[in-house]
Each structure stands twice: as C-alpha cells, then as structure tokens.
PDB file of N, CA and C in Angstrom:
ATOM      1  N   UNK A   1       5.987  15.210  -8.582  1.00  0.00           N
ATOM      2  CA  UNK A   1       7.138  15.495  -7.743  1.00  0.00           C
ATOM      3  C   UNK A   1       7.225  14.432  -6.645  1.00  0.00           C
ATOM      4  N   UNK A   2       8.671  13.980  -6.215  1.00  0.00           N
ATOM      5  CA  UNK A   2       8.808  13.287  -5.368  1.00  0.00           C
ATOM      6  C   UNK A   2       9.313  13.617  -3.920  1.00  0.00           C
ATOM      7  N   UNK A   3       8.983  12.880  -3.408  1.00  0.00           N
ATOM      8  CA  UNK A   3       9.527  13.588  -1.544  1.00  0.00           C
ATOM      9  C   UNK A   3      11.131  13.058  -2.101  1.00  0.00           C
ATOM     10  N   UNK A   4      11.694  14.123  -0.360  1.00  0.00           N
ATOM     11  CA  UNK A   4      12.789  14.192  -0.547  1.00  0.00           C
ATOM     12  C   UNK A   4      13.383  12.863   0.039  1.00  0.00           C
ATOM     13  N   UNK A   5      14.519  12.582  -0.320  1.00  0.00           N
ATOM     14  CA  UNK A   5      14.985  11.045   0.441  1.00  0.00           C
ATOM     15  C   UNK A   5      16.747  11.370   0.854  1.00  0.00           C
ATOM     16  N   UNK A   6      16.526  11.425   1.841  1.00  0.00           N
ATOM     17  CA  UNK A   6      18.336  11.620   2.340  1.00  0.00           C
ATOM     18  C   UNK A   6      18.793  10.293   2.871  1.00  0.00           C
ATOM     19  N   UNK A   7      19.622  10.032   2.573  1.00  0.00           N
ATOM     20  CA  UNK A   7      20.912   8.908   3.055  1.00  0.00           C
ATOM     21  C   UNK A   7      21.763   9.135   3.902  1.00  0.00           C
ATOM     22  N   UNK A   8      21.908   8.852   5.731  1.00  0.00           N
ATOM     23  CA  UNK A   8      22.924   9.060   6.169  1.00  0.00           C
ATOM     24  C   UNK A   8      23.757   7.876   6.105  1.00  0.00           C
ATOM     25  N   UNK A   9      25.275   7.989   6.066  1.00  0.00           N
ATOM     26  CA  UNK A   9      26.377   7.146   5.691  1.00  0.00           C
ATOM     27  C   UNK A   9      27.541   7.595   5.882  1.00  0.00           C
ATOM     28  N   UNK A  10      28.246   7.101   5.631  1.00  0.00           N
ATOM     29  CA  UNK A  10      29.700   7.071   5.659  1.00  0.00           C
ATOM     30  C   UNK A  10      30.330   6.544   4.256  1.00  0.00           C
ATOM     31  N   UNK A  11      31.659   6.675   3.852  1.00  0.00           N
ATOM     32  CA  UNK A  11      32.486   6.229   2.853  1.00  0.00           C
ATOM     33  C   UNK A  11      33.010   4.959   2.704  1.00  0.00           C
ATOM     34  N   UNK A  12      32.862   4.431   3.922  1.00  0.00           N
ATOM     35  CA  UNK A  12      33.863   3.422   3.859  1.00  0.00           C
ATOM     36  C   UNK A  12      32.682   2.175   4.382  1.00  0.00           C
ATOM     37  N   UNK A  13      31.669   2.302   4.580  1.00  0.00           N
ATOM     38  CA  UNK A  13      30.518   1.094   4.430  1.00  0.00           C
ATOM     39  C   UNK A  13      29.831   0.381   3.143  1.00  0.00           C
ATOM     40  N   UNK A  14      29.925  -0.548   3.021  1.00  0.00           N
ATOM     41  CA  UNK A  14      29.347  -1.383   2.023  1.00  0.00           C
ATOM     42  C   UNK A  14      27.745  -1.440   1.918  1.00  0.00           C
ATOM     43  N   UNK A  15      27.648  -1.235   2.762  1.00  0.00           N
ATOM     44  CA  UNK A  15      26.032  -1.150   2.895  1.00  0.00           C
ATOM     45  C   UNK A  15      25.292   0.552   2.219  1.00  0.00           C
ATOM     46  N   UNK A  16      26.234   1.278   2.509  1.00  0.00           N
ATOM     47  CA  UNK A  16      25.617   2.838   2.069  1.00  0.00           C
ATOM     48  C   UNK A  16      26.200   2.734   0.698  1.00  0.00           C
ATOM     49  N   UNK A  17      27.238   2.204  -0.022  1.00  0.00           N
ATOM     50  CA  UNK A  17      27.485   2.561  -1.190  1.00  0.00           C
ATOM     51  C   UNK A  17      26.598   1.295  -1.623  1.00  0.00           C
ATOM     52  N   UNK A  18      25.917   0.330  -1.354  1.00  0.00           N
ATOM     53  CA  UNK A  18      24.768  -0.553  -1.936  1.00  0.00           C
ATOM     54  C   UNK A  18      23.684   0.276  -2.165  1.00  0.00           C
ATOM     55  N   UNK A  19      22.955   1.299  -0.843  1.00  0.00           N
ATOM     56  CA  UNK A  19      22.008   1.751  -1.337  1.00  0.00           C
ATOM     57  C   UNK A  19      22.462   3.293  -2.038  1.00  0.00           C
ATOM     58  N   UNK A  20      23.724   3.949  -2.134  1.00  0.00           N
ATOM     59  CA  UNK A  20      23.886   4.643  -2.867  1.00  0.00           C
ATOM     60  C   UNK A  20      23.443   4.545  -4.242  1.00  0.00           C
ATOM     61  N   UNK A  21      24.078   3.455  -4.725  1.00  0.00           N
ATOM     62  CA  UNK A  21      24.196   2.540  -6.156  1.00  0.00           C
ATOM     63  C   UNK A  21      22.809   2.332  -6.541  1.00  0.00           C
ATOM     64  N   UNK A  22      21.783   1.417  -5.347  1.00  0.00           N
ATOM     65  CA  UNK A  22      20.250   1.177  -5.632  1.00  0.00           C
ATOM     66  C   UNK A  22      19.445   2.728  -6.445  1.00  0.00           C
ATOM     67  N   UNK A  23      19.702   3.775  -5.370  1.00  0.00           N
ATOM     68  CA  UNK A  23      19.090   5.048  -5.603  1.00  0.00           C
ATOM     69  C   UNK A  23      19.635   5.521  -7.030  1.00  0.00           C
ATOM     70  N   UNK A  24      21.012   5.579  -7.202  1.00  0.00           N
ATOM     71  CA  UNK A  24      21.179   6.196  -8.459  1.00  0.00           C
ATOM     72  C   UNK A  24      20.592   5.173  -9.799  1.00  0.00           C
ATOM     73  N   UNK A  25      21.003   3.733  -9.667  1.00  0.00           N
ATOM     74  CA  UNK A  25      20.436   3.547 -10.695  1.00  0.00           C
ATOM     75  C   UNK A  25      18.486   3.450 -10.490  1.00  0.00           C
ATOM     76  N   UNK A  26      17.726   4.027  -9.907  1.00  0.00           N
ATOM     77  CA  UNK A  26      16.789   4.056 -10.138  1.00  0.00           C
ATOM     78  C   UNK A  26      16.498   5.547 -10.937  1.00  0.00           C
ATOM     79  N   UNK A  27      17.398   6.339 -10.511  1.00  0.00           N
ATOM     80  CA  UNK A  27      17.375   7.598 -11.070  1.00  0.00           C
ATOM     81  C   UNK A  27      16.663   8.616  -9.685  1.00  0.00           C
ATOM     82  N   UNK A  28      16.728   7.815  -8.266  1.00  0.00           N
ATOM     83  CA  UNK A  28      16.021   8.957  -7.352  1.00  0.00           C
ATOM     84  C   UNK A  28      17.297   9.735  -6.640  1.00  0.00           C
ATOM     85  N   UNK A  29      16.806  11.066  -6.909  1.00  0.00           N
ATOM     86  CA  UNK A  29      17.791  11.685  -5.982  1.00  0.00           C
ATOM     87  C   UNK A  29      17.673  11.874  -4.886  1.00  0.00           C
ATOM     88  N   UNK A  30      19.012  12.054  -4.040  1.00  0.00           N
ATOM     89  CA  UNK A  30      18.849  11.989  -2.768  1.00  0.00           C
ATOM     90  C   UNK A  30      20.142  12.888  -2.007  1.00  0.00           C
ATOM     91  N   UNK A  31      19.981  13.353  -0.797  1.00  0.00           N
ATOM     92  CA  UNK A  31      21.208  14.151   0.019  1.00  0.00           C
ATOM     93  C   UNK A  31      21.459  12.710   0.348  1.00  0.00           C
ATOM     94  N   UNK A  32      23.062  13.172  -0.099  1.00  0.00           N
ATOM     95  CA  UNK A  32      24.250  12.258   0.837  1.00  0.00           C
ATOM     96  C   UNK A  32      25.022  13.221   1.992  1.00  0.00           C
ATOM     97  N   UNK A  33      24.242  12.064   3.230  1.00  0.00           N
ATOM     98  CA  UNK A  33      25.010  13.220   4.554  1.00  0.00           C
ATOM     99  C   UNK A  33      25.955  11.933   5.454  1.00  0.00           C
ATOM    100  N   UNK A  34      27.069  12.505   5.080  1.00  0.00           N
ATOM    101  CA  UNK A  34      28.307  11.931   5.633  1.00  0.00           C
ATOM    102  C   UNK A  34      28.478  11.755   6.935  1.00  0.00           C
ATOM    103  N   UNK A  35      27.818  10.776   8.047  1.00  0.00           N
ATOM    104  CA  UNK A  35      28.300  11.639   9.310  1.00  0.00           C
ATOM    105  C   UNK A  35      29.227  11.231  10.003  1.00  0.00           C
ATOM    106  N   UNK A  36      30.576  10.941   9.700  1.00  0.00           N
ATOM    107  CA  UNK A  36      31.884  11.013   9.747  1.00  0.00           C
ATOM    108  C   UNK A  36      32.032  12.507   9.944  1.00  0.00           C
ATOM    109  N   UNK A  37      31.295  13.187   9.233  1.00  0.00           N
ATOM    110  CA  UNK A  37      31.886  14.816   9.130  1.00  0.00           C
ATOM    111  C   UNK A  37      31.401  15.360  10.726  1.00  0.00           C
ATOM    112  N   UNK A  38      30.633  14.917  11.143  1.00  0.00           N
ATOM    113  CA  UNK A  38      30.596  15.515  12.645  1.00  0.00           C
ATOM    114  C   UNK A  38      29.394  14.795  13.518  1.00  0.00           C
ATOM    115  N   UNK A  39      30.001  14.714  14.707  1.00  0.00           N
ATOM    116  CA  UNK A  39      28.806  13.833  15.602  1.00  0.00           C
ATOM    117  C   UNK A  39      27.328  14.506  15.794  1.00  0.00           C
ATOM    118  N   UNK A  40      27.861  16.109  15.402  1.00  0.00           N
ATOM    119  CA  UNK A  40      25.830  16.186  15.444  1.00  0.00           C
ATOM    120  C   UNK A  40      25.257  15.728  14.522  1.00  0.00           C
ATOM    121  N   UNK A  41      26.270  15.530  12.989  1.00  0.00           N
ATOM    122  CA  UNK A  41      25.325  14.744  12.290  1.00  0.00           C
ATOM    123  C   UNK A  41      25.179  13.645  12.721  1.00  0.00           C
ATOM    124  N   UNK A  42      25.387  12.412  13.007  1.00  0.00           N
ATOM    125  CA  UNK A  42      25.528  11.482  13.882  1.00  0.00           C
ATOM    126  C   UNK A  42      24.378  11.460  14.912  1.00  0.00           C
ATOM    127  N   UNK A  43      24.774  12.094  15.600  1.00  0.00           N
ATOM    128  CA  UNK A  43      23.223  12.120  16.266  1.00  0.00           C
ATOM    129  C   UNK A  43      21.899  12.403  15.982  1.00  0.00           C
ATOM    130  N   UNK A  44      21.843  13.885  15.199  1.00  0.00           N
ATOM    131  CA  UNK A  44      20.828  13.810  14.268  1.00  0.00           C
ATOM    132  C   UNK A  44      20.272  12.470  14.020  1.00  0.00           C
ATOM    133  N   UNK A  45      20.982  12.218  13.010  1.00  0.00           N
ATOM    134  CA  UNK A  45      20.323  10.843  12.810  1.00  0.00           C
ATOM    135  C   UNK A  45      19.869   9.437  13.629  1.00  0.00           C
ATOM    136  N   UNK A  46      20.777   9.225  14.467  1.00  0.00           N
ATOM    137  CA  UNK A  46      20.551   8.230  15.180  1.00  0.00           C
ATOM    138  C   UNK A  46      19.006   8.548  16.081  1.00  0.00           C
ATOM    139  N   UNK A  47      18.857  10.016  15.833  1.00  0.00           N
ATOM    140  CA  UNK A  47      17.424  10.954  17.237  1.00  0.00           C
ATOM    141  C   UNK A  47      16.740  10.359  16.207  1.00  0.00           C
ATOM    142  N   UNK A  48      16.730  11.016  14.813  1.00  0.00           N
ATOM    143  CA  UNK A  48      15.650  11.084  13.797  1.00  0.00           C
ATOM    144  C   UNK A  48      15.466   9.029  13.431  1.00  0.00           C
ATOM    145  N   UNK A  49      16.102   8.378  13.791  1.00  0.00           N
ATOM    146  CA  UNK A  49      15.737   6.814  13.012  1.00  0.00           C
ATOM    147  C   UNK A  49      16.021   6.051  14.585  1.00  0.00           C
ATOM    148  N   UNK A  50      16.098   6.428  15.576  1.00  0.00           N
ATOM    149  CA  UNK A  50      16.083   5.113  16.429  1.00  0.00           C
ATOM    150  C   UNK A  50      17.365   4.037  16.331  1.00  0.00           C
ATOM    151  N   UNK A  51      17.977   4.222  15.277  1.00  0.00           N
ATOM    152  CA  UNK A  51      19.044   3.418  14.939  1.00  0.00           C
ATOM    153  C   UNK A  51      20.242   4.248  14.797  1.00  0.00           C
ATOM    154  N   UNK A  52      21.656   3.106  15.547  1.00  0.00           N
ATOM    155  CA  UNK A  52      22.781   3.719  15.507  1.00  0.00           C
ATOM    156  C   UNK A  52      23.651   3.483  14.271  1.00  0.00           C
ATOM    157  N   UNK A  53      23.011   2.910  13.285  1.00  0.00           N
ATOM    158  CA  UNK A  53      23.623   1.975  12.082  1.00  0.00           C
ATOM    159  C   UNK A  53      23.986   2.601  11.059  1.00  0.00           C
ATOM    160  N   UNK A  54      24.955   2.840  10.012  1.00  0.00           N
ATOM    161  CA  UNK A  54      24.581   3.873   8.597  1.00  0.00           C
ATOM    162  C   UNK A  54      24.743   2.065   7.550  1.00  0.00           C
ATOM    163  N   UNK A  55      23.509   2.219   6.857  1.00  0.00           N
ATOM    164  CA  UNK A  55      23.312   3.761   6.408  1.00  0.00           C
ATOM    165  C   UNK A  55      21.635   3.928   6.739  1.00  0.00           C
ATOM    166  N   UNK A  56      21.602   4.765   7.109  1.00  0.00           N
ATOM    167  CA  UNK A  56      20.075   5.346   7.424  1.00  0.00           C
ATOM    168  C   UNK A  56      19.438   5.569   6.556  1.00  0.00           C
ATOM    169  N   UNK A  57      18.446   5.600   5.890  1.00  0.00           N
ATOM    170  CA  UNK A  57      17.637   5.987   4.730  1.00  0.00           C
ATOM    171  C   UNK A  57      16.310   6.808   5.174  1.00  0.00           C
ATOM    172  N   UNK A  58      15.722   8.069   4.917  1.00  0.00           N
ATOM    173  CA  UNK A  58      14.685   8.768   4.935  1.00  0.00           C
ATOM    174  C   UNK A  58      14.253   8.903   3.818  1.00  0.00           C
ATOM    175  N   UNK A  59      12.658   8.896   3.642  1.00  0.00           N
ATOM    176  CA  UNK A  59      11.811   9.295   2.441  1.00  0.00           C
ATOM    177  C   UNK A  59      11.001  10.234   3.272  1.00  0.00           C
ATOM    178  N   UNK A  60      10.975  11.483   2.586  1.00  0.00           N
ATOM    179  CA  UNK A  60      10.522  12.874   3.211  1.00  0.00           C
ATOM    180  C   UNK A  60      10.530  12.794   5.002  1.00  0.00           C
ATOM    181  N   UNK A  61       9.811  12.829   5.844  1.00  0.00           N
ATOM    182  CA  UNK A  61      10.508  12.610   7.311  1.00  0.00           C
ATOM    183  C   UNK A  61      10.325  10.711   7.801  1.00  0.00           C
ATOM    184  N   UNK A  62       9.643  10.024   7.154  1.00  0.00           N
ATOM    185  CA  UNK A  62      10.074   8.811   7.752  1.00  0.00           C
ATOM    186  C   UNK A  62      11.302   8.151   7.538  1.00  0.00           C
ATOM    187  N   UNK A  63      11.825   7.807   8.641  1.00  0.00           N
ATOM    188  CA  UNK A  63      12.503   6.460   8.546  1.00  0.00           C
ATOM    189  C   UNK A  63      12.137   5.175   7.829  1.00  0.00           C
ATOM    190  N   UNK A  64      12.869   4.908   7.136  1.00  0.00           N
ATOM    191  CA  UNK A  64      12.518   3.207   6.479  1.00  0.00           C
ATOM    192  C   UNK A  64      13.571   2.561   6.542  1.00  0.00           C
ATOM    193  N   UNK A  65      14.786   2.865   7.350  1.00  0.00           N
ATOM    194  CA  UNK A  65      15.425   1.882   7.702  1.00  0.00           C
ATOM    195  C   UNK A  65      17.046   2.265   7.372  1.00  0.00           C
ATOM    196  N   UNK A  66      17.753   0.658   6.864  1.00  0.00           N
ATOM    197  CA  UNK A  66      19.017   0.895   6.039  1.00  0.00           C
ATOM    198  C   UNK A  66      18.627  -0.229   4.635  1.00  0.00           C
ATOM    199  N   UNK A  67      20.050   0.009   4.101  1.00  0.00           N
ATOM    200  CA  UNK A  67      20.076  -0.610   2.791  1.00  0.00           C
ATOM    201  C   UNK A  67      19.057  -2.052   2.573  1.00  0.00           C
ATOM    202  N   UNK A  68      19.000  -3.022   3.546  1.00  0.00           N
ATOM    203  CA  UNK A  68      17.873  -4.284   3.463  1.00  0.00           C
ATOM    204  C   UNK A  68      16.585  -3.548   3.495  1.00  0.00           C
ATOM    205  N   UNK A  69      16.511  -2.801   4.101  1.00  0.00           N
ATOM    206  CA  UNK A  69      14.790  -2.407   4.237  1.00  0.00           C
ATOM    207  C   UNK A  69      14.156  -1.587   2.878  1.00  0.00           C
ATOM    208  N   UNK A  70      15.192  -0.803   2.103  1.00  0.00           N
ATOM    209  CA  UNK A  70      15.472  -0.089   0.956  1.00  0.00           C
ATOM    210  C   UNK A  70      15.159  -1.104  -0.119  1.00  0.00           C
ATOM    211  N   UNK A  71      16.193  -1.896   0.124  1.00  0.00           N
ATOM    212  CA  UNK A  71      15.857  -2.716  -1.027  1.00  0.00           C
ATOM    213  C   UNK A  71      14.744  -3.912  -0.613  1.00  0.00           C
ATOM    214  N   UNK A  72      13.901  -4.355   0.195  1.00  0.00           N
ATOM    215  CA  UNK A  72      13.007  -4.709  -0.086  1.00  0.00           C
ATOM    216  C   UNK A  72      12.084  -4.372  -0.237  1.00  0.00           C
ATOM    217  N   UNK A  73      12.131  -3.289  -0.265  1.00  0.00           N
ATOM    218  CA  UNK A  73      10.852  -2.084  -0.540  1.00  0.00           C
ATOM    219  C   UNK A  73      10.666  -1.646  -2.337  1.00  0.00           C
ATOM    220  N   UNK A  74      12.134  -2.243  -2.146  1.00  0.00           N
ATOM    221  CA  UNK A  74      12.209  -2.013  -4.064  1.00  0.00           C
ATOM    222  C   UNK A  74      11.862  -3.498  -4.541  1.00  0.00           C
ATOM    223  N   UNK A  75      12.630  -4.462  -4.163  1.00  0.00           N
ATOM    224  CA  UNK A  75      11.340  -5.814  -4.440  1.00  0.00           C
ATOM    225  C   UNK A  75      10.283  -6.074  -4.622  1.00  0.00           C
ATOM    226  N   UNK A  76       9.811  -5.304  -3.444  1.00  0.00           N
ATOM    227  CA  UNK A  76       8.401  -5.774  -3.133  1.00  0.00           C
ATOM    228  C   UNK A  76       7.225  -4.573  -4.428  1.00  0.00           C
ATOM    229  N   UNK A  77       7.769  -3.787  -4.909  1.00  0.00           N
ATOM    230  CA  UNK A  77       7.447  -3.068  -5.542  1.00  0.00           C
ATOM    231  C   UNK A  77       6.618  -1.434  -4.998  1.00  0.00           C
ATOM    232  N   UNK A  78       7.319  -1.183  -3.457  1.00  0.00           N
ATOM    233  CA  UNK A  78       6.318  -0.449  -3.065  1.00  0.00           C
ATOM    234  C   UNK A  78       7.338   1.129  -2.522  1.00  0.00           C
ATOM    235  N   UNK A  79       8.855   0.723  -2.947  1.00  0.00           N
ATOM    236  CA  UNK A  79       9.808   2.191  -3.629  1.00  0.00           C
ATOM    237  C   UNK A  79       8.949   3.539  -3.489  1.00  0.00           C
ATOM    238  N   UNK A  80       8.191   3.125  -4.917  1.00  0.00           N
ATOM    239  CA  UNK A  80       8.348   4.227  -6.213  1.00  0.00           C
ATOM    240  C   UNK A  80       6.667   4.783  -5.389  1.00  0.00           C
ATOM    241  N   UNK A  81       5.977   4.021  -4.778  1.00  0.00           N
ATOM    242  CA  UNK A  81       4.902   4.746  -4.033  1.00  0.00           C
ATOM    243  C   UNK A  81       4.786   5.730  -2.648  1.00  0.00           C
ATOM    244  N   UNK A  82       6.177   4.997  -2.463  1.00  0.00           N
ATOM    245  CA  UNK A  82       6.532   5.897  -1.098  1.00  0.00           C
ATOM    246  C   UNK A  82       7.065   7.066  -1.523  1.00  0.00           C
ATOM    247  N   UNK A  83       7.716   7.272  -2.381  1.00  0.00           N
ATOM    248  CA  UNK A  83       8.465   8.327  -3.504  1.00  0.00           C
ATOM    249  C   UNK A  83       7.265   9.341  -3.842  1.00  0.00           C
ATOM    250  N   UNK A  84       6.093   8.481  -3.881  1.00  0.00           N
ATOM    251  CA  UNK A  84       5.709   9.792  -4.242  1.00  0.00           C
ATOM    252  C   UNK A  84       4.481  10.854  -3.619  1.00  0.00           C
ATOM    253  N   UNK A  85       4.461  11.627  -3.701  1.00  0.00           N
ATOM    254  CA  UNK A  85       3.633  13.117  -3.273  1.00  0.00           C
ATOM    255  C   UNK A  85       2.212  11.889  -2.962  1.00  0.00           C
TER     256      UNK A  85
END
C-alpha cells in the first residue's frame, strides 16, 4: 500500500495539469483539491507547504514541493520510494 498523495491546484495552471498528467500516467492516485473553490482551502495549504504557489504536492503529510520538485523526484528515481509504506 501506498501513502496518500494530494495535489493542491487550480484549473487553469500549467504546472498542476503537468503534475496531474505525471501522477496519472504513473498510475498513482491522488486527491485533486481545487483551491479556487475556497480560500480556506488556500490557506490550508499554503499553512501545510510554506508555499503560496499551486500546484502543491503532498506524499502522506510531507510537502515535496510543486510540479519541478515532483518530477525530479521521478528522474532521479526516488517517486516510487517515497510512495511507499
């Protein structure tokens, strides 16, 4: 089993539908949390990552960043270890 990994983002960023796209074609699932839909989500996130940026990326409660930090983590080959239990 894998930890959970949520994505905060928005619709209209290039950067969240990059790591949208990364995650699905790896096959990891993940919550997509919109926070357009309301500033506590918004804040939430910005409390929980230090950063005001979407798209935010969590693997179970850490922060690892946005879409560059995502995908060099998938480069570097070290993803699928953080992924897991």
């Amino acid at each position: 089993m894998s930890k959970a990994v949520k994505l905060y983002g928005n619709a209209t960023c290039p950067y969240c539908g990059a790591a949208r796209m990364l995650l699905t074609k790896k096959g990891i699932e993940f919550e997509d949390i919109a926070v357009s839909k309301g500033t506590d989500l918004y804040e939430k996130m910005a409390e929980a990552s230090g950063r005001r940026t979407v798209p935010q990326i969590f693997i179970g409660e850490e922060s690892i960043g946005g879409f560059d930090d995502l995908y060099e983590l998938d480069q570097r080959g070290e993803l699928d270890a953080k992924l897991a239990d």
